[in-house]
N, C-alpha and C. Protein backbone atom coordinates (compact mmCIF):
# COMPACT_ATOMS: atom_id res chain seq x y z
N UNK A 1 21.45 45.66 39.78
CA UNK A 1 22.15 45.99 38.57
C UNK A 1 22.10 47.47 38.28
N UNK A 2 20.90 47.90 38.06
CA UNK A 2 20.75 49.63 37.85
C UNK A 2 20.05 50.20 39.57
N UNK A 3 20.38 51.57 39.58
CA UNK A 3 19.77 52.47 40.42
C UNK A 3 18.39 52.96 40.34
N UNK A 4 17.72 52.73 40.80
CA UNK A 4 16.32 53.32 40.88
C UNK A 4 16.15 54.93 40.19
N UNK A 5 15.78 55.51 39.07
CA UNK A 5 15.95 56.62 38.92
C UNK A 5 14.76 57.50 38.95
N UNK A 6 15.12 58.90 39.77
CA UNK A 6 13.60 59.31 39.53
C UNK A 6 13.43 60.29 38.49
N UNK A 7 12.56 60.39 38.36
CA UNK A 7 12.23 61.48 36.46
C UNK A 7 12.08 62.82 36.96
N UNK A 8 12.54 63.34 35.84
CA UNK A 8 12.28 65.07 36.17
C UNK A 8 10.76 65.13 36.05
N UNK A 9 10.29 66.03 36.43
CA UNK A 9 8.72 66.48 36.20
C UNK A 9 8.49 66.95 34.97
N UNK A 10 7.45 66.24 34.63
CA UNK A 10 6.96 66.21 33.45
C UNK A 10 5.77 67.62 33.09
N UNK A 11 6.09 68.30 31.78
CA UNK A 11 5.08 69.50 31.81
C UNK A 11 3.98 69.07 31.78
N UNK A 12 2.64 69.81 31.92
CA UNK A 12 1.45 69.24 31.71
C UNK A 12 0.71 69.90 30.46
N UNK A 13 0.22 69.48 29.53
CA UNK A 13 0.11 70.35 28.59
C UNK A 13 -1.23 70.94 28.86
N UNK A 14 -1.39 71.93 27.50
CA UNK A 14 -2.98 72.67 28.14
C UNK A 14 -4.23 72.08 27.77
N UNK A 15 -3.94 70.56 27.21
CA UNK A 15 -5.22 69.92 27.30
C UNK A 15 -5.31 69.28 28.61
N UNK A 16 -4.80 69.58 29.86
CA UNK A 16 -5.23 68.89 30.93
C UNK A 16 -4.71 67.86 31.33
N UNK A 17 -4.21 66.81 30.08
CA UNK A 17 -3.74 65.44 30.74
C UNK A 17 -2.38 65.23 30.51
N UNK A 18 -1.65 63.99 31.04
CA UNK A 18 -0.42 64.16 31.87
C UNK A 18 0.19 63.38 30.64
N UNK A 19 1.24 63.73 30.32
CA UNK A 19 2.14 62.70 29.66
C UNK A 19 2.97 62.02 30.38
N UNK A 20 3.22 60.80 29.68
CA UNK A 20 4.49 59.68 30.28
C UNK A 20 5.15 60.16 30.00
N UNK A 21 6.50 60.37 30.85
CA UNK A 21 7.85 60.75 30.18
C UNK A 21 8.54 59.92 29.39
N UNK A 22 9.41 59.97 29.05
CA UNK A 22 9.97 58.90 27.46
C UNK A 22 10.69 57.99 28.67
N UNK A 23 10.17 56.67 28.51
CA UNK A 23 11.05 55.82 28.82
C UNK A 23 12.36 55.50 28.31
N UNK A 24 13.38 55.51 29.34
CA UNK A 24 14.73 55.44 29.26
C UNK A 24 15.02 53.85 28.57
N UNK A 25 15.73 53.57 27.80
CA UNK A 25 15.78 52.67 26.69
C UNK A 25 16.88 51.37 27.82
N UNK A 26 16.42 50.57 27.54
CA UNK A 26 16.90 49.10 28.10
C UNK A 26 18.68 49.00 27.38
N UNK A 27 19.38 49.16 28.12
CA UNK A 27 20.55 48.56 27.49
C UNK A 27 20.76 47.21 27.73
N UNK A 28 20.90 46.59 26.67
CA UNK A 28 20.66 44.88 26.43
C UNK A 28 21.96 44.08 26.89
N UNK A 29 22.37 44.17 27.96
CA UNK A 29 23.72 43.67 27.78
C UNK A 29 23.39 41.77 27.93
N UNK A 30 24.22 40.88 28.26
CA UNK A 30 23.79 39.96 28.37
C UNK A 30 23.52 39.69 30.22
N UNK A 31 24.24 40.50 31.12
CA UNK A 31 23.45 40.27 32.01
C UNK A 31 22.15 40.40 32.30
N UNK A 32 21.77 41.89 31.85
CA UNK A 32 20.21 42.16 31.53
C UNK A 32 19.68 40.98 30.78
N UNK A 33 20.14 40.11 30.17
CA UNK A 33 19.25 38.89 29.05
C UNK A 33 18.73 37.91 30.03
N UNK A 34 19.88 38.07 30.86
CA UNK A 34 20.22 36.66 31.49
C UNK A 34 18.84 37.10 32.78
N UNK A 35 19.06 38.51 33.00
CA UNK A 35 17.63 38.62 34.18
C UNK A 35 16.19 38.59 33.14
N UNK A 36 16.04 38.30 32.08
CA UNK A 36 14.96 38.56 31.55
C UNK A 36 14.59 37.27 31.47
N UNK A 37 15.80 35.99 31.14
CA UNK A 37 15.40 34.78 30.84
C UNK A 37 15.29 33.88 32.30
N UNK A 38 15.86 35.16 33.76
CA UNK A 38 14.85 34.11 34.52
C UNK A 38 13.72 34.48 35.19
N UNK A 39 12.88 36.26 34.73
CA UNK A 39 11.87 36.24 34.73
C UNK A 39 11.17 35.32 34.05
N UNK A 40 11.55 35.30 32.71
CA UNK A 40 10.72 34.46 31.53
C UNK A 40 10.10 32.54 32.25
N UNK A 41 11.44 32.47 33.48
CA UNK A 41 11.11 31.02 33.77
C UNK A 41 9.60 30.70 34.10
N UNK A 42 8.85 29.62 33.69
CA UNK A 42 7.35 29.11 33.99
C UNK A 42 6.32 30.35 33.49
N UNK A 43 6.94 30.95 32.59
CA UNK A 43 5.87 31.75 32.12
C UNK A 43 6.57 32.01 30.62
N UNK A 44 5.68 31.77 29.81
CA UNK A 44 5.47 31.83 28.22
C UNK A 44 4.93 32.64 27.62
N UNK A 45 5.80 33.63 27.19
CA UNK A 45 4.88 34.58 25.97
C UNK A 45 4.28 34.48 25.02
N UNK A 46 4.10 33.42 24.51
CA UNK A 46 3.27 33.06 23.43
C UNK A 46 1.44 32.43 24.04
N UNK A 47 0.82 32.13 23.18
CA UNK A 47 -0.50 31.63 23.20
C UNK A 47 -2.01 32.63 23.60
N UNK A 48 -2.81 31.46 24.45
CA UNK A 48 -4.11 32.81 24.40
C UNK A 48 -3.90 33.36 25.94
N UNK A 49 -2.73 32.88 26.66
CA UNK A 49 -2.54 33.63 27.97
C UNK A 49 -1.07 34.36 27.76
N UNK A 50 -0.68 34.62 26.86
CA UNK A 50 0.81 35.52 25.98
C UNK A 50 0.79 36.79 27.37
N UNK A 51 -0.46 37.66 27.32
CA UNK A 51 -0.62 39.17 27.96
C UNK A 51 -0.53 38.55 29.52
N UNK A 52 -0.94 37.63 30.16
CA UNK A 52 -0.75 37.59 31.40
C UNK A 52 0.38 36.99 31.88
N UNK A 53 1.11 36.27 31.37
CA UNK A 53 2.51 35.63 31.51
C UNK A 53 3.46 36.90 31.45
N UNK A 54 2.91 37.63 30.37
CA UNK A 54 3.73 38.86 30.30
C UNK A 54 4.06 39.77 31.48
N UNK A 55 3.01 40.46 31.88
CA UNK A 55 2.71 40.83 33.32
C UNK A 55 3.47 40.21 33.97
N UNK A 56 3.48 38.63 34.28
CA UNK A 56 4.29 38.53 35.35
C UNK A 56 5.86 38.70 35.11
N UNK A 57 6.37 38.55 34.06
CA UNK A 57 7.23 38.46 33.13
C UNK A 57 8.09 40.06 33.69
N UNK A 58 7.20 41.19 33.31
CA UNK A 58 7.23 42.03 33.33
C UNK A 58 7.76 42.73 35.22
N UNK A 59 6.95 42.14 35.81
CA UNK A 59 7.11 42.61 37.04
C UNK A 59 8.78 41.67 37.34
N UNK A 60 8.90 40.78 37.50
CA UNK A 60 10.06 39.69 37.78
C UNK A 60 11.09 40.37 37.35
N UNK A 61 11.33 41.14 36.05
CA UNK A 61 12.25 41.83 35.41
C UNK A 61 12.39 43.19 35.79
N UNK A 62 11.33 43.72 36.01
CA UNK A 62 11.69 45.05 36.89
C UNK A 62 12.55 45.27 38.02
N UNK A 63 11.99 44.02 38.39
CA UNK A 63 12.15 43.62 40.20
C UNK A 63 13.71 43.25 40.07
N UNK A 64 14.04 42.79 39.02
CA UNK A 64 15.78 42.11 38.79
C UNK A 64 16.61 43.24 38.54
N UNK A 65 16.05 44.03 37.52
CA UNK A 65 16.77 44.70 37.32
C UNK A 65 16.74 46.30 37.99
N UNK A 66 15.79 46.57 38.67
CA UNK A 66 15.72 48.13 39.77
C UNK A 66 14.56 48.81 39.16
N UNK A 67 14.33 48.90 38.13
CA UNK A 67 13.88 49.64 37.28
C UNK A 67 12.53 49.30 36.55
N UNK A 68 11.16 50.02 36.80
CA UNK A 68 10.67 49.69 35.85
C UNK A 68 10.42 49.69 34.55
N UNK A 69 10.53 48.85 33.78
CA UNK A 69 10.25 48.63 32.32
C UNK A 69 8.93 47.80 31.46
N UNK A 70 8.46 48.88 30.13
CA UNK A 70 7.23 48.79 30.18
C UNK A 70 7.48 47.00 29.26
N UNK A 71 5.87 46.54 29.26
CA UNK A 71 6.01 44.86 28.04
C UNK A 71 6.27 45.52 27.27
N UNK A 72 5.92 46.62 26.62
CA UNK A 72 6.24 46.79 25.41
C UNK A 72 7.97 46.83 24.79
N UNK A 73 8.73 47.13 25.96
CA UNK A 73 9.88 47.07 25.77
C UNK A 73 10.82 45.67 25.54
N UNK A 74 10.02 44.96 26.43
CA UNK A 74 9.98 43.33 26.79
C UNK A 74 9.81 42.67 25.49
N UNK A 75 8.76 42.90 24.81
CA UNK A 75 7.95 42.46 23.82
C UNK A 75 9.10 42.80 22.68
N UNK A 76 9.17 44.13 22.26
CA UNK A 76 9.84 44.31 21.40
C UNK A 76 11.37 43.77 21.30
N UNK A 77 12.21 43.39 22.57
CA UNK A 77 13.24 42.39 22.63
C UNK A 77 13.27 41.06 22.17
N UNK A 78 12.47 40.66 22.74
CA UNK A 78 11.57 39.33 21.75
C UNK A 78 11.72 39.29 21.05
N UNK A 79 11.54 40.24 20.23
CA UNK A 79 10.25 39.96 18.72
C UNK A 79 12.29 40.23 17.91
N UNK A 80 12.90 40.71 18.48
CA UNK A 80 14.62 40.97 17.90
C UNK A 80 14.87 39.21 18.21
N UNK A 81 14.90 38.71 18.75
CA UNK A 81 15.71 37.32 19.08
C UNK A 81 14.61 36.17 18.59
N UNK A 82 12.74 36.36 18.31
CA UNK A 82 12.45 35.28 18.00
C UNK A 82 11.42 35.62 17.16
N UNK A 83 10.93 34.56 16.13
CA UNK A 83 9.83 34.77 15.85
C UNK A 83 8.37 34.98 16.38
N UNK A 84 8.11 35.93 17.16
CA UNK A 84 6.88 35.62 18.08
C UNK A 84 5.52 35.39 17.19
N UNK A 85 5.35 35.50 16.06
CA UNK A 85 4.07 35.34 15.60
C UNK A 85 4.06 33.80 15.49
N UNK A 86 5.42 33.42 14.71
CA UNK A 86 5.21 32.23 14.46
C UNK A 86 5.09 31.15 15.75
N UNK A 87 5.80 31.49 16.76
CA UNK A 87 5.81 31.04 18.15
C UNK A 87 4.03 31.11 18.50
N UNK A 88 3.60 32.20 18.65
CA UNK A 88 2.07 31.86 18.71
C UNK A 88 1.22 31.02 18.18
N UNK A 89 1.19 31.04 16.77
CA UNK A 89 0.88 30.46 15.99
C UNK A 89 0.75 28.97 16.07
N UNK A 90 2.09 28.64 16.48
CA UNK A 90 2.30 27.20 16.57
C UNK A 90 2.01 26.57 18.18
N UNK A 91 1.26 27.39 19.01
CA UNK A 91 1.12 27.20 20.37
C UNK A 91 -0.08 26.38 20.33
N UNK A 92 -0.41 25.29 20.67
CA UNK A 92 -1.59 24.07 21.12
C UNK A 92 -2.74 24.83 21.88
N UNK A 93 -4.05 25.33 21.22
CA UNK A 93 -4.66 25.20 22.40
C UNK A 93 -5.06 24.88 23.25
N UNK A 94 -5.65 25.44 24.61
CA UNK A 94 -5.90 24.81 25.25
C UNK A 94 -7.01 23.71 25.52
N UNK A 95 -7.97 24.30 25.00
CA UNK A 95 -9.21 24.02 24.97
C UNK A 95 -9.63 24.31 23.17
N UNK A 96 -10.74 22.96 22.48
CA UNK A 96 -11.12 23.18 21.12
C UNK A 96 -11.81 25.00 20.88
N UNK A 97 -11.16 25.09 20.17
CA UNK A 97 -11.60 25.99 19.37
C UNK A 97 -12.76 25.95 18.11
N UNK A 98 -13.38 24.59 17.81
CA UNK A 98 -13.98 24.77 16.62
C UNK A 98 -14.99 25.88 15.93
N UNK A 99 -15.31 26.44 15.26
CA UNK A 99 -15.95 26.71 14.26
C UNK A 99 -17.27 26.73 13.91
N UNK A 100 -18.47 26.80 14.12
CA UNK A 100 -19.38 26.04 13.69
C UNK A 100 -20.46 27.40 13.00
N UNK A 101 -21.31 27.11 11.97
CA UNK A 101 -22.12 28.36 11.41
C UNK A 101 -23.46 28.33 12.05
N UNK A 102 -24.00 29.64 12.50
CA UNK A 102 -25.07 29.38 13.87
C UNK A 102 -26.29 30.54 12.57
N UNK A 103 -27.12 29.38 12.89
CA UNK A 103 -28.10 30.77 12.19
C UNK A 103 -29.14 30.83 13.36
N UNK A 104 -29.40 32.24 13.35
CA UNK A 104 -30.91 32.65 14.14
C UNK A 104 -32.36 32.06 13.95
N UNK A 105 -32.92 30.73 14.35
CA UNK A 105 -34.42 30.97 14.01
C UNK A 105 -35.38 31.64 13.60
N UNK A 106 -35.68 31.45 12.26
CA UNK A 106 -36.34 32.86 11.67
C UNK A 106 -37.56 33.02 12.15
N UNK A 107 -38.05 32.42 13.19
CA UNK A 107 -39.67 33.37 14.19
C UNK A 107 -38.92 34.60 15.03
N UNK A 108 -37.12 33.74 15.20
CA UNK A 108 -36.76 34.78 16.73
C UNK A 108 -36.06 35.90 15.93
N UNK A 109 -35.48 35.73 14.81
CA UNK A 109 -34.99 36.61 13.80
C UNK A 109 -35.90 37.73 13.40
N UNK A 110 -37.10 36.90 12.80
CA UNK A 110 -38.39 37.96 12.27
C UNK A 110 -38.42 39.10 13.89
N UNK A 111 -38.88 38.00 14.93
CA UNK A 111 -39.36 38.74 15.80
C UNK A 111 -38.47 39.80 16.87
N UNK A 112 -37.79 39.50 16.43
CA UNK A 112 -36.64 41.17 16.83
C UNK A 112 -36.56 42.23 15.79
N UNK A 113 -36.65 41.76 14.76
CA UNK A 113 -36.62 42.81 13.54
C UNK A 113 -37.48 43.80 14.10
N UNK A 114 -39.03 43.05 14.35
CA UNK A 114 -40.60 44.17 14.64
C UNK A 114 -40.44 44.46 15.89
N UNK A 115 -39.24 44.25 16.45
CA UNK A 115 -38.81 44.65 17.74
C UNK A 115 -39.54 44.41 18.86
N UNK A 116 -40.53 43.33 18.77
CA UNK A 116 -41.12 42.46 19.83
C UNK A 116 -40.31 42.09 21.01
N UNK A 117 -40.42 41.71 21.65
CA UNK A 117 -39.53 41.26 23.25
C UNK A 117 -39.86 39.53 23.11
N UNK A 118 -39.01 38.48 23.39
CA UNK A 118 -39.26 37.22 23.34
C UNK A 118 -39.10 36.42 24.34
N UNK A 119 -40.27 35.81 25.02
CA UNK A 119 -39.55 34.85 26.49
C UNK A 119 -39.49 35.75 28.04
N UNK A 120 -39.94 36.96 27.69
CA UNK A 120 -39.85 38.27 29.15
C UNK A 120 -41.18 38.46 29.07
N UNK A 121 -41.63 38.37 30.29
CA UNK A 121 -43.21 39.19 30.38
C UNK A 121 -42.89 39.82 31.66
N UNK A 122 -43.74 41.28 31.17
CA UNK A 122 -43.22 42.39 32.37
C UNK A 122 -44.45 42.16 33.24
């Protein structure tokens, strides 16, 4: 779809470190949608694996379209066409999550306070 483009060289400033050059902005047409929704296939942006689906998400769409483009660009397309919080939100975990209030044993509590060592002998 697009040409591989390469960037002008970027100045370096005089603190030493390198800046990214401004990423060139995604024009959304619907073919571009249409390569994003079949990166998107078997991988879900939402839940507690959202960032690694992304990644792959991310690479699949580069790869479609020539060009790399950062999640954040990805992400922010999204977040134009869906609710992503609420999409999270409403995602099943996988595994229980409960809750529970844990208190410290107050010998093992006291005895870190006086900064004793507990259960190690050197």
């Amino acid at each position: 779809m697009g040409e591989v483009e390469t960037a002008a060289p970027v100045a370096v400033p005089e603190g030493g470190g390198e800046q990214e050059p401004p990423e060139e902005p995604v024009s959304w047409s619907p073919e571009v949608e249409v390569c994003l929704f079949h990166a998107m296939l078997g991988h879900k942006p939402v839940g507690v694996n959202r960032h690694f689906h992304m990644i792959c998400i991310r690479d699949k769409f580069s790869q479609n379209i020539g060009r790399q483009v950062s999640s954040k660009v990805i992400w922010d397309h999204l977040g134009t066409m869906y609710d992503m919080q609420a999409l999270h939100e409403s995602e099943i975990l996988p595994f229980p999550n409960l809750e529970k209030n844990f208190n410290l044993p107050d010998e093992i509590f006291q005895s870190v306070r006086e900064g004793e060592r507990i259960g190690t002998e050197l």
